[in-house]
C-alpha atoms as a PDB file:
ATOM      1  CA  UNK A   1      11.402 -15.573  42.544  1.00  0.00           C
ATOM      2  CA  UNK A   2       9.784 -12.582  43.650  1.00  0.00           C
ATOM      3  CA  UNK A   3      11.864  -8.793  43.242  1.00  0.00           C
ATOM      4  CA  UNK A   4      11.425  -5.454  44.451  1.00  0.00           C
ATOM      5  CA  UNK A   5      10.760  -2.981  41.426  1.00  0.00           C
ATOM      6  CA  UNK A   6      10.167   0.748  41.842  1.00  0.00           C
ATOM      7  CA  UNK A   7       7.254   2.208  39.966  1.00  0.00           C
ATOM      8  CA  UNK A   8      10.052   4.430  38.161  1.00  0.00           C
ATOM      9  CA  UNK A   9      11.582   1.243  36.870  1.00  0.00           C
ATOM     10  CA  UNK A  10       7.940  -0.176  35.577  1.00  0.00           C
ATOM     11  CA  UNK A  11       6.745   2.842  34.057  1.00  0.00           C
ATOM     12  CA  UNK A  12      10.014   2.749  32.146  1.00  0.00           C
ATOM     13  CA  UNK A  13       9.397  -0.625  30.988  1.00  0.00           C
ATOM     14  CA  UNK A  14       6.008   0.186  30.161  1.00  0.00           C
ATOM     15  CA  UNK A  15       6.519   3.158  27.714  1.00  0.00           C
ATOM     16  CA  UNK A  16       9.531   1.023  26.447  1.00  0.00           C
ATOM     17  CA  UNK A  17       6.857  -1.506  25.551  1.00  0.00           C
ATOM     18  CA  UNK A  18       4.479   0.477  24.559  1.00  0.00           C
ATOM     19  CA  UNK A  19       6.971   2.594  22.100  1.00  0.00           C
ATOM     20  CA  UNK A  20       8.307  -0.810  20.623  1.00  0.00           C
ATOM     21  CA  UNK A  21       4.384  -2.384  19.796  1.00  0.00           C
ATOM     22  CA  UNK A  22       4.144   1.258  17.940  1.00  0.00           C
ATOM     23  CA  UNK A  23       7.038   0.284  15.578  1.00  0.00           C
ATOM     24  CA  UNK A  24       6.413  -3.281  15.305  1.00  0.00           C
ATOM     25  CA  UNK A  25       2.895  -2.442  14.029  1.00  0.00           C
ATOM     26  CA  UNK A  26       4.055   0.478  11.837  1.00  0.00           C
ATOM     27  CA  UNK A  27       6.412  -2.114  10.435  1.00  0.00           C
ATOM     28  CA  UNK A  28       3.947  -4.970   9.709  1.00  0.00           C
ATOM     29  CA  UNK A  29       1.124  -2.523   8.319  1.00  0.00           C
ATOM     30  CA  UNK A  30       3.747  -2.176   5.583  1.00  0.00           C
ATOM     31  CA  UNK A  31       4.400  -5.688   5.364  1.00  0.00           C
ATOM     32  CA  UNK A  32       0.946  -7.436   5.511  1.00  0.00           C
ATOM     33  CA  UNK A  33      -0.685  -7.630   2.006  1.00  0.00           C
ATOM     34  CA  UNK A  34      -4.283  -8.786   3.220  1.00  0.00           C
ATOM     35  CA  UNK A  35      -6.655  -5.853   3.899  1.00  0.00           C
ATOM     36  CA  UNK A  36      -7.842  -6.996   7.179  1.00  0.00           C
ATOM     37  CA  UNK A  37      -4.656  -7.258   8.471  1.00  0.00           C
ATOM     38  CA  UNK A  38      -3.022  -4.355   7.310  1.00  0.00           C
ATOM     39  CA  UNK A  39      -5.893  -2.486   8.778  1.00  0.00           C
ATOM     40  CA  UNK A  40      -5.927  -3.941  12.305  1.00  0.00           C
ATOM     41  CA  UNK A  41      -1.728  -3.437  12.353  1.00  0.00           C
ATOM     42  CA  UNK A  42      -2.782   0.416  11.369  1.00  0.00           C
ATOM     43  CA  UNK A  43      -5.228   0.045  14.211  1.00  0.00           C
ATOM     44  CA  UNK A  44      -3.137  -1.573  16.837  1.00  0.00           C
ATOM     45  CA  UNK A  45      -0.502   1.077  16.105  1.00  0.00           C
ATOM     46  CA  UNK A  46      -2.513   3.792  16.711  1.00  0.00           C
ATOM     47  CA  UNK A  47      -4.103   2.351  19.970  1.00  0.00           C
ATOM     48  CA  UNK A  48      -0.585   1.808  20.972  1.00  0.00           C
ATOM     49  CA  UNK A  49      -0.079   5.459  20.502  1.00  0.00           C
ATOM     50  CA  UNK A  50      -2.796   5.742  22.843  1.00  0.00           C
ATOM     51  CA  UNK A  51      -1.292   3.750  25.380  1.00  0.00           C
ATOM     52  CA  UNK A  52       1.985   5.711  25.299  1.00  0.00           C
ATOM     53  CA  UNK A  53       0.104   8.997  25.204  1.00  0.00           C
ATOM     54  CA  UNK A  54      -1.560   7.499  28.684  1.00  0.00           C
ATOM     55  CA  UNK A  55       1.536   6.461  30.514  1.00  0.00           C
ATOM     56  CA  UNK A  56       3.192   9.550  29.315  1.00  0.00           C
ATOM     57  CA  UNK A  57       0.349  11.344  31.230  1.00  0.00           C
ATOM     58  CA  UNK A  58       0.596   9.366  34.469  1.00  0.00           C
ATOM     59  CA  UNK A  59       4.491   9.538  34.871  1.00  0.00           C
ATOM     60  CA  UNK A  60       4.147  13.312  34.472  1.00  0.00           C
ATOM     61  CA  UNK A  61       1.571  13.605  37.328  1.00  0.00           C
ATOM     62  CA  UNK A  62       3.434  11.072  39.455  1.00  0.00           C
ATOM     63  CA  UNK A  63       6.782  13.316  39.524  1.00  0.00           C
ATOM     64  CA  UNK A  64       5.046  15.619  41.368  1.00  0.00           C
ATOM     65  CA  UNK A  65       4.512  13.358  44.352  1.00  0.00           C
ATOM     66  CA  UNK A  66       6.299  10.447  45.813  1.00  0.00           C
ATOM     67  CA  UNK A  67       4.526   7.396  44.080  1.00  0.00           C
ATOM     68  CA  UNK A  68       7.304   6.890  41.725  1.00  0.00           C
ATOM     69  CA  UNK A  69       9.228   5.848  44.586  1.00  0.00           C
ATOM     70  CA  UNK A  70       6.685   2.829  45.825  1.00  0.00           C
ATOM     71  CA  UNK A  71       8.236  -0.816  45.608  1.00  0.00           C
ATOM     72  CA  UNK A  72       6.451  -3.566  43.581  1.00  0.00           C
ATOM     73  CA  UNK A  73       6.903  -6.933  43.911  1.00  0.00           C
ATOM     74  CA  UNK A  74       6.709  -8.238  40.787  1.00  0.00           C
ATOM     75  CA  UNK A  75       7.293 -12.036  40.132  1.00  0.00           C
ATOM     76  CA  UNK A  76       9.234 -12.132  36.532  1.00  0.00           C
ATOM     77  CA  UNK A  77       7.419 -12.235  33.125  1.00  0.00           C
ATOM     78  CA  UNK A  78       9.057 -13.887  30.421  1.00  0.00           C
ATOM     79  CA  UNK A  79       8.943 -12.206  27.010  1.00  0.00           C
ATOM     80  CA  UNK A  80       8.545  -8.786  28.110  1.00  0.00           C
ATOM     81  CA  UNK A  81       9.544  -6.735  25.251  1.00  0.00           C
ATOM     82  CA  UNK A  82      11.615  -9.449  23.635  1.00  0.00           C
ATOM     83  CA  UNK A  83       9.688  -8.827  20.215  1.00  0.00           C
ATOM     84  CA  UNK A  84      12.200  -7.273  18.029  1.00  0.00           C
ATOM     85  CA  UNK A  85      10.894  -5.016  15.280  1.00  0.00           C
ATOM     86  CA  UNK A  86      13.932  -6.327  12.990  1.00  0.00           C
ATOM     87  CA  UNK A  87      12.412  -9.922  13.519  1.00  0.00           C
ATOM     88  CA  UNK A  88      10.035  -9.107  10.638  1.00  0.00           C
ATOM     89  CA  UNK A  89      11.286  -8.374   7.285  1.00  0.00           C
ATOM     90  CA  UNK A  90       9.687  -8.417   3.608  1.00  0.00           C
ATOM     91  CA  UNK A  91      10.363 -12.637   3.727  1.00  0.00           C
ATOM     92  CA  UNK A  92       8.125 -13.021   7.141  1.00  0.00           C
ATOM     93  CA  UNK A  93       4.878 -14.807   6.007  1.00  0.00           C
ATOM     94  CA  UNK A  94       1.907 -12.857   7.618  1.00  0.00           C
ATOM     95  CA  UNK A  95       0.691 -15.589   9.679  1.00  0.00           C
ATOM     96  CA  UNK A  96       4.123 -15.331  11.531  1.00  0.00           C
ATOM     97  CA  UNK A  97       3.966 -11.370  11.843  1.00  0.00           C
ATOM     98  CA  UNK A  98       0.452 -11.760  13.469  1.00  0.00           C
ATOM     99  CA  UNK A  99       1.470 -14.526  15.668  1.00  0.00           C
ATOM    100  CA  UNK A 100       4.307 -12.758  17.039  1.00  0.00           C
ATOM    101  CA  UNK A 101       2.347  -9.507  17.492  1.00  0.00           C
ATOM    102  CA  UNK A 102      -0.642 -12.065  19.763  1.00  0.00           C
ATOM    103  CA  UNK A 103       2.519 -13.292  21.651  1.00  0.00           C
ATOM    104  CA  UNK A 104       3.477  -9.761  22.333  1.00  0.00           C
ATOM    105  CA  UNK A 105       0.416  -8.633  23.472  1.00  0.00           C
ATOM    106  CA  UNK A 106      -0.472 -11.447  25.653  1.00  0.00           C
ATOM    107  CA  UNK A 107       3.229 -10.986  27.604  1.00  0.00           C
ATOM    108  CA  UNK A 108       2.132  -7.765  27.996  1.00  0.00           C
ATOM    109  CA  UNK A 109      -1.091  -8.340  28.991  1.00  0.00           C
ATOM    110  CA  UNK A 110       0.721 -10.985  31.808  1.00  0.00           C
ATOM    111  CA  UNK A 111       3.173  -7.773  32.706  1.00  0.00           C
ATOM    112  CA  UNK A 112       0.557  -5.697  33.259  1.00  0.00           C
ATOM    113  CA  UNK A 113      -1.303  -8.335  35.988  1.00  0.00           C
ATOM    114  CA  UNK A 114       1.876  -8.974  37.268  1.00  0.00           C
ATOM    115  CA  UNK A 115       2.160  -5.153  38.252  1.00  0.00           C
ATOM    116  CA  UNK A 116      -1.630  -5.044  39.407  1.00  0.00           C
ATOM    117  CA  UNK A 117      -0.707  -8.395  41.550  1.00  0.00           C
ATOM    118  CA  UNK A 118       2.440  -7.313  43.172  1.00  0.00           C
ATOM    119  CA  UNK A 119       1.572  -4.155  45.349  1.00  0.00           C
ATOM    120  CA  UNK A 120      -1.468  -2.016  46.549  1.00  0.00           C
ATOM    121  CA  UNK A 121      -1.081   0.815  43.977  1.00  0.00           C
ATOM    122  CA  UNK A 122      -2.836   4.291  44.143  1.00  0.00           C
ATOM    123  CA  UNK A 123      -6.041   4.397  41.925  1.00  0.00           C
ATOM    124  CA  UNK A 124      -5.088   6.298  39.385  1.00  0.00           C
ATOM    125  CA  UNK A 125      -2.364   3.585  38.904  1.00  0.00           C
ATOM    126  CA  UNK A 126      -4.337   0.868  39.205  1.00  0.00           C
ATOM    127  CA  UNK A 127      -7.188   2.043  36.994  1.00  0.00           C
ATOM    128  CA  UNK A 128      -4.561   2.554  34.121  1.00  0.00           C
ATOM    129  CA  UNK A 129      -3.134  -0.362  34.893  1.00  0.00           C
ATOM    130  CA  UNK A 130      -6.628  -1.930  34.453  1.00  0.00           C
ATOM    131  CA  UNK A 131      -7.487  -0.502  31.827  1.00  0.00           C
ATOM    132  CA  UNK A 132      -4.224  -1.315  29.686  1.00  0.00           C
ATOM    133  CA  UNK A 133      -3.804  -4.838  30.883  1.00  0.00           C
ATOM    134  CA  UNK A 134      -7.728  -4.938  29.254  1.00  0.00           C
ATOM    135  CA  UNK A 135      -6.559  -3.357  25.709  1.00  0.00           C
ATOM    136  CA  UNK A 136      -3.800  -6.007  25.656  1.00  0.00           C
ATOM    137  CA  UNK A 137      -5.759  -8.624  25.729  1.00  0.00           C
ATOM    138  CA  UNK A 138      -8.397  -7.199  23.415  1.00  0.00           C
ATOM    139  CA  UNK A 139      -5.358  -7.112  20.926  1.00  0.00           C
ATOM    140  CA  UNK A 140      -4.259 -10.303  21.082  1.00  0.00           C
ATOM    141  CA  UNK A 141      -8.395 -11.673  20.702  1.00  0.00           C
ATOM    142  CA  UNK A 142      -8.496  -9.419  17.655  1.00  0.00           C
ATOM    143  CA  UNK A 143      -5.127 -10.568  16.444  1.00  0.00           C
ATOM    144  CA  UNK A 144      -6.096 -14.351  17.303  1.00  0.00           C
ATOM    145  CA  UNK A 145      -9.789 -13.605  15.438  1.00  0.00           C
ATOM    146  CA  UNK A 146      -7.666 -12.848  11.894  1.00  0.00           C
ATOM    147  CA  UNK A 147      -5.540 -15.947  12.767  1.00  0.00           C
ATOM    148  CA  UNK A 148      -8.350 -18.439  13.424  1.00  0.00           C
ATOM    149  CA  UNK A 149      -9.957 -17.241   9.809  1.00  0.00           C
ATOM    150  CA  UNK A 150      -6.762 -17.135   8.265  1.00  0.00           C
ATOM    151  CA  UNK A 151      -6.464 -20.996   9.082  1.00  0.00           C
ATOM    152  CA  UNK A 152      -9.753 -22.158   8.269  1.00  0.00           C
END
């Protein structure tokens, strides 16, 4: 079922995202023992930072005109920020911590083509929108690279 969602509401959910993948990977940079993972979670974070740094930018520029106001209809995503930072503690085996950072990126990565999907957005939006949706999935293909050698 299809619902109406201002671009306000979105770009709210967005840097809410965006803010909470920051502090998960803060968190499991601490956590994860194994070089190559503690470096991509230092990575991640830090591309994440990016991303907020972005949206930050775009919501600042769009209070100055009416797009904040545009509807989007946005079929639901399930998942969408439902990755708690306190879901990972010193006891999480890294396999789990990188599997549940992959989820979160790819439920982003599905939010982000939901937005694209749901409504004829100005450029600038959809360019962002591109381009983030793009660094999502990158994420979870990096994250899913460590897993897939981490298994073998």
């Amino acid at each position: 079922m299809m619902r109406s969602v201002s671009l306000k509401e979105l770009l709210a959910l967005a840097l809410e995202i965006e803010r909470r993948s920051i502090s998960y990977y803060e968190k499991a940079s601490g956590l994860l023992l194994d070089g190559e993972s503690r470096r991509l979670a230092t990575a991640l974070a830090r591309e994440e930072r990016v991303h907020l740094e972005k949206l930050t930018r775009l919501q600042e520029a769009a209070a100055h005109s009416n797009t904040l106001d545009l509807g989007v209809d946005l079929q639901p995503v399930s998942g969408i920020g439902e990755i708690d930072i306190q879901a990972i503690t010193g006891d999480t085996q890294p396999r789990e911590i990188l599997e549940l950072a992959r989820r979160g990126e790819r439920e982003t990565q599905a939010f982000y083509q939901a937005i694209l999907d749901g409504a004829e957005l100005p450029v600038e939006w959809h360019e962002m929108l591109t381009y983030l949706r793009d660094q999502e999935k990158s994420h979870a293909f990096r994250l899913g690279a460590i897993l897939e050698r981490s298994s073998n």
